[in-house]
PDB file of N, CA and C in Angstrom:
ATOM      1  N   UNK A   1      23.658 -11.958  17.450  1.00  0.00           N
ATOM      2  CA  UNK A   1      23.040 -11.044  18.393  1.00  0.00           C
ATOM      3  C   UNK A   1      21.967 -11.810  19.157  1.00  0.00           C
ATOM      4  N   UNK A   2      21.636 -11.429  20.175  1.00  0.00           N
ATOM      5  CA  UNK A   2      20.804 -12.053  21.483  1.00  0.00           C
ATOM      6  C   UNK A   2      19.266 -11.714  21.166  1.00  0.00           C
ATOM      7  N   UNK A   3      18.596 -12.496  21.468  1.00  0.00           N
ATOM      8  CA  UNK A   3      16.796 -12.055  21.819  1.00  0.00           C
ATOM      9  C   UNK A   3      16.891 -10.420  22.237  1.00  0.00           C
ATOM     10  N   UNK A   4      17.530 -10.474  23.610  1.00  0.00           N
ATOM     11  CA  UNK A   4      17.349  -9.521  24.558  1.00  0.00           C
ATOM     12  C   UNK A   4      18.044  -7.691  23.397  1.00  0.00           C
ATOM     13  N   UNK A   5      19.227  -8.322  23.215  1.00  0.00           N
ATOM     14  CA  UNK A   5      19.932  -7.300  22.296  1.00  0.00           C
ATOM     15  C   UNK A   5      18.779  -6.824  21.197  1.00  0.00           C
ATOM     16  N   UNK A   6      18.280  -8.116  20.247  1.00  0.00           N
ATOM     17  CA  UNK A   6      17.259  -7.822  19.203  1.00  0.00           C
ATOM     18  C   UNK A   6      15.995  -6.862  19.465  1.00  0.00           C
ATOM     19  N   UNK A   7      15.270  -7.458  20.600  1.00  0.00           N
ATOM     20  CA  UNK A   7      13.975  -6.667  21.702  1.00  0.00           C
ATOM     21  C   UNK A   7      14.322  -4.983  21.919  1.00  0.00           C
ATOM     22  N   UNK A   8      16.050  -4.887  22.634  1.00  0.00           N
ATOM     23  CA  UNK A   8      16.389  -3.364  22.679  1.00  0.00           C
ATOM     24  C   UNK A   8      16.494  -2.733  21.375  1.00  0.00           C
ATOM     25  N   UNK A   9      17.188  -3.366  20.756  1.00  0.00           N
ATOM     26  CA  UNK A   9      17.466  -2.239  19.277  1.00  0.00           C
ATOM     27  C   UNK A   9      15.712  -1.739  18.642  1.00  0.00           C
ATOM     28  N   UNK A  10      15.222  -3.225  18.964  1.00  0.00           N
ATOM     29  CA  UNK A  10      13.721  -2.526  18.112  1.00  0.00           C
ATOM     30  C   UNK A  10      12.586  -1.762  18.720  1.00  0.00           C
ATOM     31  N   UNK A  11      13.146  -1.917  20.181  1.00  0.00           N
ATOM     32  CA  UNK A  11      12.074  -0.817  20.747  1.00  0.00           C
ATOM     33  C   UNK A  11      13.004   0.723  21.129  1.00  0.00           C
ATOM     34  N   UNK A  12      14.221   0.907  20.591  1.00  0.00           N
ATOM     35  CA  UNK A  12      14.961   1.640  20.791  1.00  0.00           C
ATOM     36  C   UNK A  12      14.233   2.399  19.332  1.00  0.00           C
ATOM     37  N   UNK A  13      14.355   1.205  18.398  1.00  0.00           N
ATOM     38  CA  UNK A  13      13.716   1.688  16.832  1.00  0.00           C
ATOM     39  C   UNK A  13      12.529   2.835  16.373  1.00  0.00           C
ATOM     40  N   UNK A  14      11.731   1.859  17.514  1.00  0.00           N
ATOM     41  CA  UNK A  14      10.005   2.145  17.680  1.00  0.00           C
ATOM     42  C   UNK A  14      10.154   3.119  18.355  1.00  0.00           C
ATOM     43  N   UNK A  15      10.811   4.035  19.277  1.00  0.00           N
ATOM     44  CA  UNK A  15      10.583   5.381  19.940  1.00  0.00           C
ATOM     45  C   UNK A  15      10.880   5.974  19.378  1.00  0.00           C
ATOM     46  N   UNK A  16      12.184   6.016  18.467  1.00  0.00           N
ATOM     47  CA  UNK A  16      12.645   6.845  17.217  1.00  0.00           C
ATOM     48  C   UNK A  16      11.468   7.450  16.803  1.00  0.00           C
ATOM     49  N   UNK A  17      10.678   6.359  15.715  1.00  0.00           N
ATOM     50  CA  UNK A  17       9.950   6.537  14.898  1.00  0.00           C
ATOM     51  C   UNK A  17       8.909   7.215  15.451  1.00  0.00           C
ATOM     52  N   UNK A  18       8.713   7.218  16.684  1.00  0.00           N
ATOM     53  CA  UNK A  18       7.471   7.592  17.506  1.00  0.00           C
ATOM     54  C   UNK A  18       7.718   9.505  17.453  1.00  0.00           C
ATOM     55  N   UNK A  19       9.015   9.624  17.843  1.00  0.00           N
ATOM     56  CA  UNK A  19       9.784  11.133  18.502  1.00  0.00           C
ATOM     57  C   UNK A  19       9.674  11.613  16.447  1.00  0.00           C
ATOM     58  N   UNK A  20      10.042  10.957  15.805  1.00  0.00           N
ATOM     59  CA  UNK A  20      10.341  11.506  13.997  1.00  0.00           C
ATOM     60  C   UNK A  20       8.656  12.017  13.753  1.00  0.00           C
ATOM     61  N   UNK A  21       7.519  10.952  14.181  1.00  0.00           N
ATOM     62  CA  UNK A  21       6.572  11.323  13.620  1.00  0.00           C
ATOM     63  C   UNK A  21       5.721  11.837  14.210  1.00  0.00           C
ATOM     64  N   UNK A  22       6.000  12.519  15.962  1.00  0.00           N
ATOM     65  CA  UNK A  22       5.602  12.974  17.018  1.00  0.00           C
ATOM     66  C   UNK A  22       5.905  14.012  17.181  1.00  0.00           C
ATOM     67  N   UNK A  23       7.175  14.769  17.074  1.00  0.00           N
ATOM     68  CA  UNK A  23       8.022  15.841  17.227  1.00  0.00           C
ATOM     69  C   UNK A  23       8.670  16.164  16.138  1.00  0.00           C
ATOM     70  N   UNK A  24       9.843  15.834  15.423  1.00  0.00           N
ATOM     71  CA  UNK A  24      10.057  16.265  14.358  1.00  0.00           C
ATOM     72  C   UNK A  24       9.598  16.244  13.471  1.00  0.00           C
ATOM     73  N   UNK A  25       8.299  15.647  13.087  1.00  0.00           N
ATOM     74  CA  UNK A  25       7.929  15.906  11.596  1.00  0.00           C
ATOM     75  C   UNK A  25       5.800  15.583  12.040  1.00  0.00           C
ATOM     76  N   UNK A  26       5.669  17.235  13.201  1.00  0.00           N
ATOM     77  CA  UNK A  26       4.414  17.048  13.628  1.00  0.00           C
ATOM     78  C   UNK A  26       3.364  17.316  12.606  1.00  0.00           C
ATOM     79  N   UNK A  27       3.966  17.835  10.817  1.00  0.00           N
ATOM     80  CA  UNK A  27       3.430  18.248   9.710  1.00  0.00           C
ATOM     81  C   UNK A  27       2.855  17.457   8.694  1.00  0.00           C
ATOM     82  N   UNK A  28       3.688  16.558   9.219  1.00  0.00           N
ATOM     83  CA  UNK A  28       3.241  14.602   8.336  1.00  0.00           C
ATOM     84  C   UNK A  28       1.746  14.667   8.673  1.00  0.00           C
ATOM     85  N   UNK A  29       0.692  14.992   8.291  1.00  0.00           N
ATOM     86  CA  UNK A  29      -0.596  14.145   8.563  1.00  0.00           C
ATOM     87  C   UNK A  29      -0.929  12.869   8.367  1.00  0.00           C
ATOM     88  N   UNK A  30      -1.889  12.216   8.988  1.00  0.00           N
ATOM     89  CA  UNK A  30      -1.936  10.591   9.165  1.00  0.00           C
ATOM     90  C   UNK A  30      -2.462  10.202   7.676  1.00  0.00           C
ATOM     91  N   UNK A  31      -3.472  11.507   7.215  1.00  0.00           N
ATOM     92  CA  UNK A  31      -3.476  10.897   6.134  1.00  0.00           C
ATOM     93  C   UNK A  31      -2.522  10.875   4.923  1.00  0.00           C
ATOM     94  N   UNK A  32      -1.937  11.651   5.200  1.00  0.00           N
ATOM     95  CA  UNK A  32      -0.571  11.758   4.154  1.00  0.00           C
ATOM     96  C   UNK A  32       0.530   9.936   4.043  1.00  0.00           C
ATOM     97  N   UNK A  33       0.519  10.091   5.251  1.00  0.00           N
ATOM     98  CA  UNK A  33       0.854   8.645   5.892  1.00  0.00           C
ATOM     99  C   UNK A  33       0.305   7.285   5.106  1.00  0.00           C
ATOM    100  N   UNK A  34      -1.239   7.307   5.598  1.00  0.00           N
ATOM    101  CA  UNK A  34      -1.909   6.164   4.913  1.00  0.00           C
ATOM    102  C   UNK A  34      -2.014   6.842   2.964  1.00  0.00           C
ATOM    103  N   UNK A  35      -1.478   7.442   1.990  1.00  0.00           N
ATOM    104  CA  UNK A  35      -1.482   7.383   1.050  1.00  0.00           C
ATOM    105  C   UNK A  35      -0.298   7.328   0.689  1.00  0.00           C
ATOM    106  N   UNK A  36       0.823   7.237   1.368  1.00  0.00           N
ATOM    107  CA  UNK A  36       2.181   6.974   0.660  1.00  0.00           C
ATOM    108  C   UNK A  36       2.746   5.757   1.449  1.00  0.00           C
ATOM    109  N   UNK A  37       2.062   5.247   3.014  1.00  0.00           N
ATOM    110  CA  UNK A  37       2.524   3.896   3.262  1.00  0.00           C
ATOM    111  C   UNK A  37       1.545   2.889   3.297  1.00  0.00           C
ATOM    112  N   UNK A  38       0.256   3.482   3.586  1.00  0.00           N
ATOM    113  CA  UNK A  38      -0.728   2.577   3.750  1.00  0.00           C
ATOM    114  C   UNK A  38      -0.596   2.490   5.050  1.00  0.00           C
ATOM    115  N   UNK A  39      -0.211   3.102   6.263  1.00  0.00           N
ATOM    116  CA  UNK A  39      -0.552   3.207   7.632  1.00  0.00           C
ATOM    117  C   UNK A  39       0.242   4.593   8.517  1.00  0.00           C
ATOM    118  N   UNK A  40      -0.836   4.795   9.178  1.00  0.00           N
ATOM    119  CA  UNK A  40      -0.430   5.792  10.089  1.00  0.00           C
ATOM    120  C   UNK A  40      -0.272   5.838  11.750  1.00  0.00           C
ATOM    121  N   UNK A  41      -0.310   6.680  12.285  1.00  0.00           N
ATOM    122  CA  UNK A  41      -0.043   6.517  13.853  1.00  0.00           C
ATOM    123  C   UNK A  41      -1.138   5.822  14.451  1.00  0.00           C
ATOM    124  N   UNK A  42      -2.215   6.084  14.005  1.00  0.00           N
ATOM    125  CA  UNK A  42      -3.747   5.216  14.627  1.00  0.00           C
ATOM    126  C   UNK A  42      -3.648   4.081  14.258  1.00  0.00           C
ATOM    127  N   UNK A  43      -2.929   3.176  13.075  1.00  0.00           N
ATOM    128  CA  UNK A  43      -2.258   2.112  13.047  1.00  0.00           C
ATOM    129  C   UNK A  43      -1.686   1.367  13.985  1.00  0.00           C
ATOM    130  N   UNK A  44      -0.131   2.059  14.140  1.00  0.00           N
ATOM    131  CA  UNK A  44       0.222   1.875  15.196  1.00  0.00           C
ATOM    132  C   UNK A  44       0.219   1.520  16.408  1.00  0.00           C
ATOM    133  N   UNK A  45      -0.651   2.132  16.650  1.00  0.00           N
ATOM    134  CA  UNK A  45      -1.722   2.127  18.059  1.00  0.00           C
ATOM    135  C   UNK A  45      -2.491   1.104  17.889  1.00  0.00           C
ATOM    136  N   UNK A  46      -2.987   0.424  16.939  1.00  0.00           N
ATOM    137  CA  UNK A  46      -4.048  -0.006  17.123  1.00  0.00           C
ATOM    138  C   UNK A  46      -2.958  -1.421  17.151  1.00  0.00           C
ATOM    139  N   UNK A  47      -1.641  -1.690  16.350  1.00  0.00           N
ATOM    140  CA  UNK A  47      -0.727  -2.934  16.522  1.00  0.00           C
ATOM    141  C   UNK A  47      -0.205  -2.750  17.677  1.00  0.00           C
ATOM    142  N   UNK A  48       0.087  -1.363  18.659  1.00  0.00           N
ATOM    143  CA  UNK A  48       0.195  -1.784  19.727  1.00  0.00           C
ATOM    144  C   UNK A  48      -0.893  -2.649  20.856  1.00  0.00           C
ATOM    145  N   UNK A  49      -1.565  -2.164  20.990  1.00  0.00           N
ATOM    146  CA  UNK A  49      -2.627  -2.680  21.383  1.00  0.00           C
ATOM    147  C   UNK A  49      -3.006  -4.099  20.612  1.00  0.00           C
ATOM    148  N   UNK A  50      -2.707  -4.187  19.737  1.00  0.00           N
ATOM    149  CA  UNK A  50      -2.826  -5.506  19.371  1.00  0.00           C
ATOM    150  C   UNK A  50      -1.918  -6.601  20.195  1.00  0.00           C
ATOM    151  N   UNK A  51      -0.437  -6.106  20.251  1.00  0.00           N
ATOM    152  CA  UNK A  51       0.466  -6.926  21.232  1.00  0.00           C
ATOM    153  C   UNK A  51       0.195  -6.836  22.173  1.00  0.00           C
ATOM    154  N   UNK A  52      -0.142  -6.163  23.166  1.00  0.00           N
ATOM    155  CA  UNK A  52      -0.512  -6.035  24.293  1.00  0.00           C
ATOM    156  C   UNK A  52      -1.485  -7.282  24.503  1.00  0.00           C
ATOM    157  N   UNK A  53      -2.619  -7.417  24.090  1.00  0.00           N
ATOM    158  CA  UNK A  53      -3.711  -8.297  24.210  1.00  0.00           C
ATOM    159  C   UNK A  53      -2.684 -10.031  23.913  1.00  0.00           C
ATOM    160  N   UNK A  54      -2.229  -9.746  22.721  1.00  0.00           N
ATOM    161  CA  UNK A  54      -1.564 -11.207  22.756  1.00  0.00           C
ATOM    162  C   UNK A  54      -0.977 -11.447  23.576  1.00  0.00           C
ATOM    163  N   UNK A  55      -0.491 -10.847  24.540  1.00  0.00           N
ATOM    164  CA  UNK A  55       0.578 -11.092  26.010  1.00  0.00           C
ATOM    165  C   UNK A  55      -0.183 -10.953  27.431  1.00  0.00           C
ATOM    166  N   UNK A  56      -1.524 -11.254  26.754  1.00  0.00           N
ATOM    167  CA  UNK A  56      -2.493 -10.821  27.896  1.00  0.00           C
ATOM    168  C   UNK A  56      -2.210  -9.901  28.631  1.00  0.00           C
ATOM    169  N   UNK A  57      -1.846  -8.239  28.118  1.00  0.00           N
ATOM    170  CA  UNK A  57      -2.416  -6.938  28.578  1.00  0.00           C
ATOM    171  C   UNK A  57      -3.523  -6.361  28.237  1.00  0.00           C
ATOM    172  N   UNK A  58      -4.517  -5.973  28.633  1.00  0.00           N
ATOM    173  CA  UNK A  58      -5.556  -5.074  28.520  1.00  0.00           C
ATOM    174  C   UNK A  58      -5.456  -3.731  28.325  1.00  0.00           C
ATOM    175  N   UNK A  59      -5.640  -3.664  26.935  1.00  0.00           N
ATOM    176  CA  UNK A  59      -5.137  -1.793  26.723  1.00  0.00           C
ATOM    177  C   UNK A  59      -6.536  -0.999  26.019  1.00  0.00           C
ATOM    178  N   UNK A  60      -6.841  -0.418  26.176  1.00  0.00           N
ATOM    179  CA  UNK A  60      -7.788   0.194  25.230  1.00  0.00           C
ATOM    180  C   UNK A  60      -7.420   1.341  24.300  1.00  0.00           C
ATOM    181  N   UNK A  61      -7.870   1.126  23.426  1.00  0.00           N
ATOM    182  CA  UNK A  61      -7.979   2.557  22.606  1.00  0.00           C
ATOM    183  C   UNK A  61      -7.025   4.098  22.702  1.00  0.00           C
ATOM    184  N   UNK A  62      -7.702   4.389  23.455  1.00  0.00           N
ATOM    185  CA  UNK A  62      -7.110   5.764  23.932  1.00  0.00           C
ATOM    186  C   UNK A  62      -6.317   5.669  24.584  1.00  0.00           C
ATOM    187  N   UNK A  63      -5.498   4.559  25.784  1.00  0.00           N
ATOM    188  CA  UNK A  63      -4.281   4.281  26.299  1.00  0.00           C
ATOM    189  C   UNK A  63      -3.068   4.233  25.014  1.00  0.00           C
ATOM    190  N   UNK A  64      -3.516   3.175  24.095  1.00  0.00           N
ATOM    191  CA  UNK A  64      -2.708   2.403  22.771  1.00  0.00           C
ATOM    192  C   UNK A  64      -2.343   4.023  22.320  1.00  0.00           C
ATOM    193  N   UNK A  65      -3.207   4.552  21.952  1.00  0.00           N
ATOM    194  CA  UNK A  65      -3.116   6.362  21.011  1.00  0.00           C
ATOM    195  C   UNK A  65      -2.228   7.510  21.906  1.00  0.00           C
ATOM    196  N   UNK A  66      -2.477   7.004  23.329  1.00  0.00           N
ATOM    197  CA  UNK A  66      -1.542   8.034  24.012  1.00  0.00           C
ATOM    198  C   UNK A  66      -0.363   7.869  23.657  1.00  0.00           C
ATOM    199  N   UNK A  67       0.077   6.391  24.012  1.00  0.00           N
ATOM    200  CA  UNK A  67       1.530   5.805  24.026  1.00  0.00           C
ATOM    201  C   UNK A  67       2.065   6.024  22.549  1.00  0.00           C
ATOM    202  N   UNK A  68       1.330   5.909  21.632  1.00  0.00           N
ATOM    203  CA  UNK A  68       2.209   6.755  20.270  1.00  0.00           C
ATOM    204  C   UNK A  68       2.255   7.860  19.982  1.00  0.00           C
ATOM    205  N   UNK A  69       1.004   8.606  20.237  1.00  0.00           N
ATOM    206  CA  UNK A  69       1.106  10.294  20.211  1.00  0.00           C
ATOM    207  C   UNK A  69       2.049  10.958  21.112  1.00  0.00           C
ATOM    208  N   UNK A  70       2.067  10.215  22.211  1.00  0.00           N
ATOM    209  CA  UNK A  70       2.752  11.130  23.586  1.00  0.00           C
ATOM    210  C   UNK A  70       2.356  12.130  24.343  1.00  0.00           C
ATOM    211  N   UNK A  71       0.319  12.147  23.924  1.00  0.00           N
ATOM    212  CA  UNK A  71      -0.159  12.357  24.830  1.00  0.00           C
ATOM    213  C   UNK A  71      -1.781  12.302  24.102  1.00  0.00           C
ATOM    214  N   UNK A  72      -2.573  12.698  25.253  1.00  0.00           N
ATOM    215  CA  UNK A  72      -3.698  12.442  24.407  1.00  0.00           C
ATOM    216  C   UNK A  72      -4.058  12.716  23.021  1.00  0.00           C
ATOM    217  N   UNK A  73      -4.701  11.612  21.921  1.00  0.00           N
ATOM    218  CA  UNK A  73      -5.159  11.825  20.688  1.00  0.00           C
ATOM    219  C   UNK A  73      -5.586  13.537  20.322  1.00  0.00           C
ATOM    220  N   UNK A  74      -6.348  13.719  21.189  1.00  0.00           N
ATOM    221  CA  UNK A  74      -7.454  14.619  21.439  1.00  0.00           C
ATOM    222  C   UNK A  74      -6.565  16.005  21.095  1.00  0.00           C
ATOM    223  N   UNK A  75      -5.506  16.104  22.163  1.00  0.00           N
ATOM    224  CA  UNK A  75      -4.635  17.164  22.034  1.00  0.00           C
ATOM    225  C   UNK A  75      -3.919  17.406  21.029  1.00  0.00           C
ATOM    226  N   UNK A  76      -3.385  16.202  20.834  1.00  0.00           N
ATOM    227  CA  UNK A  76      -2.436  16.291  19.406  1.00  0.00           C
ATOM    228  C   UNK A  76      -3.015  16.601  18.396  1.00  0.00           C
ATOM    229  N   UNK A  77      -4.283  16.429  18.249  1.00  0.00           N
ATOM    230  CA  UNK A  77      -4.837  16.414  17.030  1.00  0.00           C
ATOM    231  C   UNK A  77      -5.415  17.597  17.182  1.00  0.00           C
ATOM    232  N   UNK A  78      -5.892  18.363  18.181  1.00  0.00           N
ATOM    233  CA  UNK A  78      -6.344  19.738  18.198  1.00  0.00           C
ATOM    234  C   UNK A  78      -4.560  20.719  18.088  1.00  0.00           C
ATOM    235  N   UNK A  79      -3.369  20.544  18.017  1.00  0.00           N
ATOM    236  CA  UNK A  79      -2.489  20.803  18.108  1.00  0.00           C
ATOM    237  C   UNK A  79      -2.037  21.039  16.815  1.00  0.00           C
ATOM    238  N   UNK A  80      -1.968  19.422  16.054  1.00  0.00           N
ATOM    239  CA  UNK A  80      -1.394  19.289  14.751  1.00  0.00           C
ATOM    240  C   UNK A  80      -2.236  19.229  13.415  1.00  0.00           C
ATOM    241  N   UNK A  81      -3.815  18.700  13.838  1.00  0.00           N
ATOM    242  CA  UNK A  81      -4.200  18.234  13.042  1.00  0.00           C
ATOM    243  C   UNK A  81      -4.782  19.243  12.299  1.00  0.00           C
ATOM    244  N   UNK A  82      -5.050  19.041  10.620  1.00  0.00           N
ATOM    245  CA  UNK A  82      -5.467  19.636   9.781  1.00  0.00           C
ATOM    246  C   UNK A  82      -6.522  18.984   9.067  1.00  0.00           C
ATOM    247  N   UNK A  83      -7.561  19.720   8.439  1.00  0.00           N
ATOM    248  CA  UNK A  83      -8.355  18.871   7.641  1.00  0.00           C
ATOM    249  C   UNK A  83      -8.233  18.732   6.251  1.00  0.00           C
ATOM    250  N   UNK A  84      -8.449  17.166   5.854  1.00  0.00           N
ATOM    251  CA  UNK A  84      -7.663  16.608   4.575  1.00  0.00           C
ATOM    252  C   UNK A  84      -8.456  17.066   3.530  1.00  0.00           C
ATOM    253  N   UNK A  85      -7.399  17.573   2.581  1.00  0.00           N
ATOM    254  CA  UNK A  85      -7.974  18.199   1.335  1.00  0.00           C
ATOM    255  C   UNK A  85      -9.117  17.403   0.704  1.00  0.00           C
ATOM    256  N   UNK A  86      -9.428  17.930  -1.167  1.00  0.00           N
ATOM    257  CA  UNK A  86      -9.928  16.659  -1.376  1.00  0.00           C
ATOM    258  C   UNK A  86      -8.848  16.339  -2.536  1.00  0.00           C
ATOM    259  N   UNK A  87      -7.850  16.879  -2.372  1.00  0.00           N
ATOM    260  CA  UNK A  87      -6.852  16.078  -3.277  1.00  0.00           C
ATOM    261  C   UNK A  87      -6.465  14.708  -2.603  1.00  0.00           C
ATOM    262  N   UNK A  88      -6.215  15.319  -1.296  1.00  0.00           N
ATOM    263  CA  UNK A  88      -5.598  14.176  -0.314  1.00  0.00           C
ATOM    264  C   UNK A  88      -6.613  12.791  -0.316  1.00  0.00           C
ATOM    265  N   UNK A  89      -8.006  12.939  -0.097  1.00  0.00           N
ATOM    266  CA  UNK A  89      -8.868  12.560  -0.224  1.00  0.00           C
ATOM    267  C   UNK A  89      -8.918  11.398  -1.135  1.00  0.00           C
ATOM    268  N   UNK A  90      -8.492  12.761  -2.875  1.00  0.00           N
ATOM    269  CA  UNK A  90      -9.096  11.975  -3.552  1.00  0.00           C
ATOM    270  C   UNK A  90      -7.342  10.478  -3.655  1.00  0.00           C
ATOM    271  N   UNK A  91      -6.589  11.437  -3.365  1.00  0.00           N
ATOM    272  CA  UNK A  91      -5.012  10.528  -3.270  1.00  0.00           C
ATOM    273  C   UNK A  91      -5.327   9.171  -2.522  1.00  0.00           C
ATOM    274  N   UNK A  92      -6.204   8.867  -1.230  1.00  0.00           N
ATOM    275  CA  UNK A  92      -6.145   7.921  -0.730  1.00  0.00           C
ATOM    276  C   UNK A  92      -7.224   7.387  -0.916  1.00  0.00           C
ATOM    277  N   UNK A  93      -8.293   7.636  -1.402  1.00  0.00           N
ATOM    278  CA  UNK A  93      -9.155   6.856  -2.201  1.00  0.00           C
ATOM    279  C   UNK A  93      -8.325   5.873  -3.031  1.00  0.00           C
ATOM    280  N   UNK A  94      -7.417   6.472  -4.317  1.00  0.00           N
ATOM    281  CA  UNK A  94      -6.474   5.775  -5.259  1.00  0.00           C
ATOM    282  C   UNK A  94      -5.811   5.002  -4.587  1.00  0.00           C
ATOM    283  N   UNK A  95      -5.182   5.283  -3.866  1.00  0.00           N
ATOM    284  CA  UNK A  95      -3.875   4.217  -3.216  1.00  0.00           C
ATOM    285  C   UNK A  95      -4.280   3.368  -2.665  1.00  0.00           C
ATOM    286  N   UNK A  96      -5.904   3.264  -1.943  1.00  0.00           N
ATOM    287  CA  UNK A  96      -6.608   2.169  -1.488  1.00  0.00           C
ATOM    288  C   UNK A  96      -6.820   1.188  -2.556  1.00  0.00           C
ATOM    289  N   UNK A  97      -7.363   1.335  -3.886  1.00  0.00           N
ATOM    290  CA  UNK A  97      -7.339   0.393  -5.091  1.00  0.00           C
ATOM    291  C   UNK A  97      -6.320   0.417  -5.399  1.00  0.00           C
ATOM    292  N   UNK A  98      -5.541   0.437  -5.460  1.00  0.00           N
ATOM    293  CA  UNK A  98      -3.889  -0.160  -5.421  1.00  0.00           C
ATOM    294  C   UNK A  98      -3.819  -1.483  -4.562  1.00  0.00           C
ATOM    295  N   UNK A  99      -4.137  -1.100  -3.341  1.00  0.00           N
ATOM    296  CA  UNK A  99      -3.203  -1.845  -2.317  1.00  0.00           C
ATOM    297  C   UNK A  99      -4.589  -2.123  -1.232  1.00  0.00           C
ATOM    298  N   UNK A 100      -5.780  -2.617  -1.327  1.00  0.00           N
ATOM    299  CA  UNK A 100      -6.770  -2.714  -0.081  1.00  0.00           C
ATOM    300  C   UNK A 100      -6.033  -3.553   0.661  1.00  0.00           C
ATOM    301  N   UNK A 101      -6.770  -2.918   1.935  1.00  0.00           N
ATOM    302  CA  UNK A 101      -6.350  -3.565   3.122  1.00  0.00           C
ATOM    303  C   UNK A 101      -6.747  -4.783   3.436  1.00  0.00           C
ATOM    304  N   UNK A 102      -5.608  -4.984   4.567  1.00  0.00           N
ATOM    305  CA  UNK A 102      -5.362  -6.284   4.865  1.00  0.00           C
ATOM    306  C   UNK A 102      -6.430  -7.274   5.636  1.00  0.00           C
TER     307      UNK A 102
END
């Protein structure tokens, strides 16, 4: 398979995942996310924006968060977001001594 072929399938990949954890499954909270993978959509965002800069684009913050939410942070999160228990809490406290970050 080709560069070009490889580049489509994985950004074909990456919208998937974007539309699964954007639209179909708007119930996933981020923190649910960071205690069973160790990253969530603000992740994301923040590795997009990370590539961007290595290819010398200039992205900030809240551009990087649009482009994975699919629209402003702000909205989505007044939309979807819930506030994390303290089970959840205490869940990703644990999973952090497991696995600290990178």
């Amino acid at each position: 398979m080709g560069t070009q072929s490889t580049l489509e399938l994985e950004a074909a990949a990456f919208r998937r995942l974007l539309q699964h954890l954007n639209v179909d499954r708007t119930d996933v909270q981020n923190i649910d996310l960071m205690i069973l993978a160790g990253f969530c959509r603000n992740c994301l965002a923040d590795w997009y924006r990370e590539a961007a800069s290595e290819r010398g684009i200039e992205m900030g913050k809240d551009a990087a968060r649009e482009r994975v939410y699919g629209e402003p942070y702000a909205d989505w999160k007044a939309r979807h977001g819930k506030e994390a228990t303290q089970e959840q809490l205490f869940a990703l406290a644990l999973a952090e001594t497991k696995h600290p970050k990178q």
